[in-house]
C-alpha atoms as a PDB file:
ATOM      1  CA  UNK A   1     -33.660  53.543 -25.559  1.00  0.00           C
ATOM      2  CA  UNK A   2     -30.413  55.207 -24.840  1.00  0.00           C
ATOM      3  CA  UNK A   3     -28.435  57.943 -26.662  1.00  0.00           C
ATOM      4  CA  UNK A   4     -24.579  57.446 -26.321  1.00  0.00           C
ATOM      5  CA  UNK A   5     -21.817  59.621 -27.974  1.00  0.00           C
ATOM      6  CA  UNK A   6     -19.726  58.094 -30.635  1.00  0.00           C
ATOM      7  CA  UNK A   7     -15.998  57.006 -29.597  1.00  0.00           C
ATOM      8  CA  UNK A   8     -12.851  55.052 -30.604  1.00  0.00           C
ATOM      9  CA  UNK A   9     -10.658  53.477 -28.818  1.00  0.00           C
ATOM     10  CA  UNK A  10      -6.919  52.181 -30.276  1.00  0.00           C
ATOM     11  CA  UNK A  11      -6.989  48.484 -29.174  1.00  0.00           C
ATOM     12  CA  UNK A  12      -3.705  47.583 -31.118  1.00  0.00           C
ATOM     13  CA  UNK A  13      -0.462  50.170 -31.559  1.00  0.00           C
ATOM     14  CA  UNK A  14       2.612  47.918 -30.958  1.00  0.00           C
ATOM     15  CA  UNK A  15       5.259  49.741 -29.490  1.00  0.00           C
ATOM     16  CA  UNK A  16       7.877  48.749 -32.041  1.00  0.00           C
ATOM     17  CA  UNK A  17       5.770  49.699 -34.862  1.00  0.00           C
ATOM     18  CA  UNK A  18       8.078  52.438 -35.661  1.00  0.00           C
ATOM     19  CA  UNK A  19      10.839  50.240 -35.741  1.00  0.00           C
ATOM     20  CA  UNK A  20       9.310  47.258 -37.907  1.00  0.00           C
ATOM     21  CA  UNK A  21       8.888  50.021 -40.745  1.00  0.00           C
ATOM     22  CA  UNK A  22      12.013  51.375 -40.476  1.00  0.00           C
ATOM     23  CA  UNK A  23      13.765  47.879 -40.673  1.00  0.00           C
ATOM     24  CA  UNK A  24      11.552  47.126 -43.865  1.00  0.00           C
ATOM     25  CA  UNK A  25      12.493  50.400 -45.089  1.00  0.00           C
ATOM     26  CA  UNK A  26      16.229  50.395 -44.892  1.00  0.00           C
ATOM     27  CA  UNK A  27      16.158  46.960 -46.515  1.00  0.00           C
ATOM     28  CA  UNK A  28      15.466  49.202 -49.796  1.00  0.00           C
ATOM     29  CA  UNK A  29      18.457  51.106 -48.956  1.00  0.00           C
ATOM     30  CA  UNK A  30      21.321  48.883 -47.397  1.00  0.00           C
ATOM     31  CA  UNK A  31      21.177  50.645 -44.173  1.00  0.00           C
ATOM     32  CA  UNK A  32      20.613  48.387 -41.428  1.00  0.00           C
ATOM     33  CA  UNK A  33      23.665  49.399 -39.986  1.00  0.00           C
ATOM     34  CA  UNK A  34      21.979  52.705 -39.190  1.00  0.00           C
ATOM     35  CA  UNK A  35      19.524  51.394 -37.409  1.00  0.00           C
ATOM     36  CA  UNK A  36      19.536  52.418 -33.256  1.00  0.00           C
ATOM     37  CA  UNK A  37      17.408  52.298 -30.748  1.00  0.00           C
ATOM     38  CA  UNK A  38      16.521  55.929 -31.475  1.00  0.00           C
ATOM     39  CA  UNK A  39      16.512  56.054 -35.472  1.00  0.00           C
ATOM     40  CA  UNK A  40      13.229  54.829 -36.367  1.00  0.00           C
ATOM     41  CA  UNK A  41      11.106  58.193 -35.552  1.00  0.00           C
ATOM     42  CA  UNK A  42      13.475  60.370 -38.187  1.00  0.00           C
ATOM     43  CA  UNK A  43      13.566  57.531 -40.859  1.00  0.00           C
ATOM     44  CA  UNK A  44       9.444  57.132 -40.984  1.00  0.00           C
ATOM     45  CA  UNK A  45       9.197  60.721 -41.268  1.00  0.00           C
ATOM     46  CA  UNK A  46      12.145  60.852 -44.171  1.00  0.00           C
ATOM     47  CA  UNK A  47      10.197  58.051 -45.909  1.00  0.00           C
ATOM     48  CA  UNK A  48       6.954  59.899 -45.975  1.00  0.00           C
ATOM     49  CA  UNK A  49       8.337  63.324 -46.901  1.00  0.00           C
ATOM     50  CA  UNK A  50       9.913  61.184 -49.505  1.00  0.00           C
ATOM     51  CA  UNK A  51       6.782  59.883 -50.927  1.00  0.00           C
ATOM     52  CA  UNK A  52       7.842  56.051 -50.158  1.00  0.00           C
ATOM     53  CA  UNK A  53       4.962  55.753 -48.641  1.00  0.00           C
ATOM     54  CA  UNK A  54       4.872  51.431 -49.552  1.00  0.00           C
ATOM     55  CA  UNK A  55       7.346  50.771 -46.941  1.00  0.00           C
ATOM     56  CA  UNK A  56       4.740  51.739 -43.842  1.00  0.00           C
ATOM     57  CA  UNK A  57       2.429  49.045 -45.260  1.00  0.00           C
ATOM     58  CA  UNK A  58       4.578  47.142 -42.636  1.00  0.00           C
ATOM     59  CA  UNK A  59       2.875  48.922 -39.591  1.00  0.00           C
ATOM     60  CA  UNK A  60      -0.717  47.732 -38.726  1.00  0.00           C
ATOM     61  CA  UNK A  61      -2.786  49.372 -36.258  1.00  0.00           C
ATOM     62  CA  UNK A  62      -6.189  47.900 -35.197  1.00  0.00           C
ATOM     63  CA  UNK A  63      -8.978  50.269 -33.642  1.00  0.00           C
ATOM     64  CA  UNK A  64     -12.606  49.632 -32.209  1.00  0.00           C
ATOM     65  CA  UNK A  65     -15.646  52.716 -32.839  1.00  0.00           C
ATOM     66  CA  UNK A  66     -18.266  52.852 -31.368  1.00  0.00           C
ATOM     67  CA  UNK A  67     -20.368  54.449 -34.094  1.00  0.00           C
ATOM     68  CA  UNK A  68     -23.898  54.165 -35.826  1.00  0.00           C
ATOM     69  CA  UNK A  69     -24.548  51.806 -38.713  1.00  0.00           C
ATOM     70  CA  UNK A  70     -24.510  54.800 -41.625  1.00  0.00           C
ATOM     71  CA  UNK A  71     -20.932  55.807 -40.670  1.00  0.00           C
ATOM     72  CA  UNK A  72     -19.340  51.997 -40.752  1.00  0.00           C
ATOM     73  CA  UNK A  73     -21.414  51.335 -43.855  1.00  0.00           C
ATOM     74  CA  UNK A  74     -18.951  54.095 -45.451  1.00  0.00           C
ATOM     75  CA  UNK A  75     -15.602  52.818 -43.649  1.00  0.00           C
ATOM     76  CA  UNK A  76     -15.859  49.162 -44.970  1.00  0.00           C
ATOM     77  CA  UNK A  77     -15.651  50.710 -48.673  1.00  0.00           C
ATOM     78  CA  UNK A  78     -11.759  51.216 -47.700  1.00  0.00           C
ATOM     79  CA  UNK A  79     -10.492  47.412 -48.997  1.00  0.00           C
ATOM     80  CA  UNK A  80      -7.212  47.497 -47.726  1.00  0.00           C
ATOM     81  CA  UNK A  81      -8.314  47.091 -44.324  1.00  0.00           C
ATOM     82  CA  UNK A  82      -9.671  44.132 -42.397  1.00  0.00           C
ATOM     83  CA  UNK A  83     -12.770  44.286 -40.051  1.00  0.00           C
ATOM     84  CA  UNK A  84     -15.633  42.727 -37.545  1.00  0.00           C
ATOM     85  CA  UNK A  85     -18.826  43.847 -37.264  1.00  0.00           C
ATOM     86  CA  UNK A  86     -21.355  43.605 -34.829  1.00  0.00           C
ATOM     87  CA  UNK A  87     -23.879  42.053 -36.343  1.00  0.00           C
ATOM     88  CA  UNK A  88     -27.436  42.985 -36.757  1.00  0.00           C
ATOM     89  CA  UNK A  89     -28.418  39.638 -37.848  1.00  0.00           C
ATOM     90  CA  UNK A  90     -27.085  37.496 -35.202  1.00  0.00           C
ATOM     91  CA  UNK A  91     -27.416  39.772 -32.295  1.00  0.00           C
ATOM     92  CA  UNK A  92     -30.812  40.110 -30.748  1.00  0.00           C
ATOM     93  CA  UNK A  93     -31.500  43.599 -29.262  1.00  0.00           C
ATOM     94  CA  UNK A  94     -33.969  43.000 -26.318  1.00  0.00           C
ATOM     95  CA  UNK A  95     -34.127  46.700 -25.507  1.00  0.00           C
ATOM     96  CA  UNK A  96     -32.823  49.330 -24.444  1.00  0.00           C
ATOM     97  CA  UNK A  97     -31.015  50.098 -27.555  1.00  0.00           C
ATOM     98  CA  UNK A  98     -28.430  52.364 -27.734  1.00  0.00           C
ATOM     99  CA  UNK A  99     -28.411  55.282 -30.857  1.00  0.00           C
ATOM    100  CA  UNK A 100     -25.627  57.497 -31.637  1.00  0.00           C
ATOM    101  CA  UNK A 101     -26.311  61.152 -31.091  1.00  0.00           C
ATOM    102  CA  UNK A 102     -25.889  63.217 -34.271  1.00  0.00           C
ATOM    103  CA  UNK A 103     -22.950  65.452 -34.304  1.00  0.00           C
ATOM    104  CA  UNK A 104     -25.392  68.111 -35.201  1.00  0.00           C
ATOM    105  CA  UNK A 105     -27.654  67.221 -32.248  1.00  0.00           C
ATOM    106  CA  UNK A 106     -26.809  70.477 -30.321  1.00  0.00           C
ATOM    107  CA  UNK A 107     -27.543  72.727 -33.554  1.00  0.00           C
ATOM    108  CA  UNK A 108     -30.934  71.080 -33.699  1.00  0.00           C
ATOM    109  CA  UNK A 109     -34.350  72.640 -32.464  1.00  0.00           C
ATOM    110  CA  UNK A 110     -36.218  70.943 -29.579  1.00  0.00           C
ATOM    111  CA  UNK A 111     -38.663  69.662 -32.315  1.00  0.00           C
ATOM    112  CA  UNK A 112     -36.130  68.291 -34.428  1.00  0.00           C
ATOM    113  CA  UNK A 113     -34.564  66.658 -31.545  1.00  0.00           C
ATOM    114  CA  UNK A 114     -37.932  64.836 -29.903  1.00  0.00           C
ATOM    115  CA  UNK A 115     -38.764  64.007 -33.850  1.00  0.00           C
ATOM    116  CA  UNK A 116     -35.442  61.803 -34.346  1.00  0.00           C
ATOM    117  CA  UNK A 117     -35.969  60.376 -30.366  1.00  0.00           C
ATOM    118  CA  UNK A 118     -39.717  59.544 -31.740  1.00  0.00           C
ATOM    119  CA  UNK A 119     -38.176  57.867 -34.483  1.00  0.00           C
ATOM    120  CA  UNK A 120     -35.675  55.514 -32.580  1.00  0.00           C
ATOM    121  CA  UNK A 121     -38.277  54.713 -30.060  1.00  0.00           C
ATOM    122  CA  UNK A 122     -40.568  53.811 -32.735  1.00  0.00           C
ATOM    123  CA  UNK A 123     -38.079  51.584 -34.621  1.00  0.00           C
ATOM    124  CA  UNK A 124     -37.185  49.739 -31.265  1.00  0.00           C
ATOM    125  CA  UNK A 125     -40.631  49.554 -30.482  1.00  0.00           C
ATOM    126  CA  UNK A 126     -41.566  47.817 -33.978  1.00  0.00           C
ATOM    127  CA  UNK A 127     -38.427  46.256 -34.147  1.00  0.00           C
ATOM    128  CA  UNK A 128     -39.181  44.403 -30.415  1.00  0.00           C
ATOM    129  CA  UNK A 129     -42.863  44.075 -31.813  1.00  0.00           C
ATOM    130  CA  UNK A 130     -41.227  41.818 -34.942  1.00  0.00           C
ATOM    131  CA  UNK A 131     -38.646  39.254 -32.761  1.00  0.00           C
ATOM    132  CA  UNK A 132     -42.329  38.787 -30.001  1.00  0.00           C
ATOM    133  CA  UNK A 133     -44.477  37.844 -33.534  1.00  0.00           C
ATOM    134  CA  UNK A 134     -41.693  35.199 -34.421  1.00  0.00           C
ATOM    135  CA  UNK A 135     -39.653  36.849 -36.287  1.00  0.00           C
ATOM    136  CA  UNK A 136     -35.553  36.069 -36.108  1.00  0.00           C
ATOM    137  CA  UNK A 137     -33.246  39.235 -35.498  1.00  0.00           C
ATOM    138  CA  UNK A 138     -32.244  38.477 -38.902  1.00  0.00           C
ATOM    139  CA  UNK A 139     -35.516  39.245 -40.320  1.00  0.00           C
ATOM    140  CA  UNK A 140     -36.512  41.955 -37.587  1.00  0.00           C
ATOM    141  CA  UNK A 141     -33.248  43.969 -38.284  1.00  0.00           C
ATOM    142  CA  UNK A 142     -35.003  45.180 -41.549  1.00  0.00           C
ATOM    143  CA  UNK A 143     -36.375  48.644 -39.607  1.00  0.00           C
ATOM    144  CA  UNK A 144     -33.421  49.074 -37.814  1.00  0.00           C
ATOM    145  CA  UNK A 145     -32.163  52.852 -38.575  1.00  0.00           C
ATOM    146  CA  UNK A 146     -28.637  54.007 -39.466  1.00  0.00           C
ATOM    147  CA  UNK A 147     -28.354  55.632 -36.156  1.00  0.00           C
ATOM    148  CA  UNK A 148     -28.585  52.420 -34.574  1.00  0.00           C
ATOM    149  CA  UNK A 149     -25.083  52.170 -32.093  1.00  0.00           C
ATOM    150  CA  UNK A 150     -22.675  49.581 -33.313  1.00  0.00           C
ATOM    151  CA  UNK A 151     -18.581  49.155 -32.829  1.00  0.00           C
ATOM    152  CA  UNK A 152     -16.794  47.838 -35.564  1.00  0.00           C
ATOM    153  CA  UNK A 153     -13.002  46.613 -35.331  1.00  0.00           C
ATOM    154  CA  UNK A 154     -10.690  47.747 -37.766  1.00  0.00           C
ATOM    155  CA  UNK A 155      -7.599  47.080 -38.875  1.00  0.00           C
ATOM    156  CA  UNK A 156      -5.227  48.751 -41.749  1.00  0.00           C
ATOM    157  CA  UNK A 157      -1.757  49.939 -42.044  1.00  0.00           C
ATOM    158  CA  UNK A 158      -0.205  53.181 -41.656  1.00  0.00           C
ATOM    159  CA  UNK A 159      -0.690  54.062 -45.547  1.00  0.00           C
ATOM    160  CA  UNK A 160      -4.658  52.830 -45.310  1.00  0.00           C
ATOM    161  CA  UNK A 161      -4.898  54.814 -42.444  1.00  0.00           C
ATOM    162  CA  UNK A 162      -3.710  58.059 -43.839  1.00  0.00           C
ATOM    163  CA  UNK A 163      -5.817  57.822 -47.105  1.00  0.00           C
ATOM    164  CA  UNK A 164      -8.890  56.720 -44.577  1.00  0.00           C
ATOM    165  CA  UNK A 165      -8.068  60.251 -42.365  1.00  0.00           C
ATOM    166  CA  UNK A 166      -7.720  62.400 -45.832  1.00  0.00           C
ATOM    167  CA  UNK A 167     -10.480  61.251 -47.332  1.00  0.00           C
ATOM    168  CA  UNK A 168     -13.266  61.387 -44.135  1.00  0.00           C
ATOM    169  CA  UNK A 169     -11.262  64.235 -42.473  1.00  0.00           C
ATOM    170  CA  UNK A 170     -11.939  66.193 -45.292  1.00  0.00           C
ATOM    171  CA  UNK A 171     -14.861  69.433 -45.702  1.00  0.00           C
ATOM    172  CA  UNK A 172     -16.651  66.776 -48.054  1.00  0.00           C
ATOM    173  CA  UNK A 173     -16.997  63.996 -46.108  1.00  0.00           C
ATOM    174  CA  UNK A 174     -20.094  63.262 -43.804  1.00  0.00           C
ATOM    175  CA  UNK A 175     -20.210  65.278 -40.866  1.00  0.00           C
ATOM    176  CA  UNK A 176     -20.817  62.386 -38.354  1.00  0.00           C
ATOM    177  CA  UNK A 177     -17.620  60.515 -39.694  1.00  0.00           C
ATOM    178  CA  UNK A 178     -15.434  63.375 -39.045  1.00  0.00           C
END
């Protein structure tokens, strides 16, 4: 068993993103003639201060976390966004499994800490138990805990991605998917 830190890493920011949105965007106003190589930066921000916030739709940005299984069971409720999973059912952990450290990990007491290690190790142990009885990772995946590690690709435009950062940014959302 291994305890890793969550992470992200931005696997997909094209370099004319900025400039795909503001092409889109002065479509709605007849000003592609304004359009140089330094323009785009000043007409995204003008379009979100405006509240015309549909044109950067246009701008996709794809992102891999490595996270546990409670925190990407809350970002797949955000539809407008595409994703792959690593999946628990096809993918046969054979040990050493990796667990996400809580973010309130250094808050905790010793005990607290060697009571959520004991219950990792346990869950390996029973889940490694399950796959040597005959049982398919499918089946065996049943006891696996939300801390389990897992990365999950996303992918949503700019708009998704500011309603994804207000919403789990917030004082209200889980502490771990802050």
């Amino acid at each position: 068993m291994r305890i890793i830190k969550q992470g992200y890493e931005i696997i997909s920011l094209p370099q004319e993103l900025l400039q795909t949105i503001e092409a889109a965007g002065r479509t709605c106003y007849k000003s592609e003639a304004k359009i140089t190589d330094t323009s785009a930066v000043n007409f995204v921000e003008t379009l979100i201060k405006r509240g015309h916030h549909a044109v950067i739709e246009f701008g996709d940005i794809i992102v891999r976390f490595i996270t546990n299984r409670g925190v990407t069971h809350e970002l797949v409720r955000h539809r407008m966004c595409s994703f792959a999973q690593e999946s628990t059912r096809y993918v046969r952990y054979d040990g050493n499994m990796e667990f996400i450290e809580p973010v309130w990990w250094e808050k905790s007491s010793g005990e607290q800490q060697e009571l959520w290690k004991k219950a990792m190790t346990d869950a390996e142990s029973h889940y490694l138990k399950l796959l040597e009885t005959g049982w398919k990772a499918q089946e065996a995946r049943e006891v696996l805990p939300n801390s389990l590690k897992t990365e999950i690709v996303v992918k949503a435009n700019i708009r998704e991605w500011r309603h994804i950062f207000e919403l789990r940014c917030s004082s209200g959302a889980h502490p771990q998917i802050r």
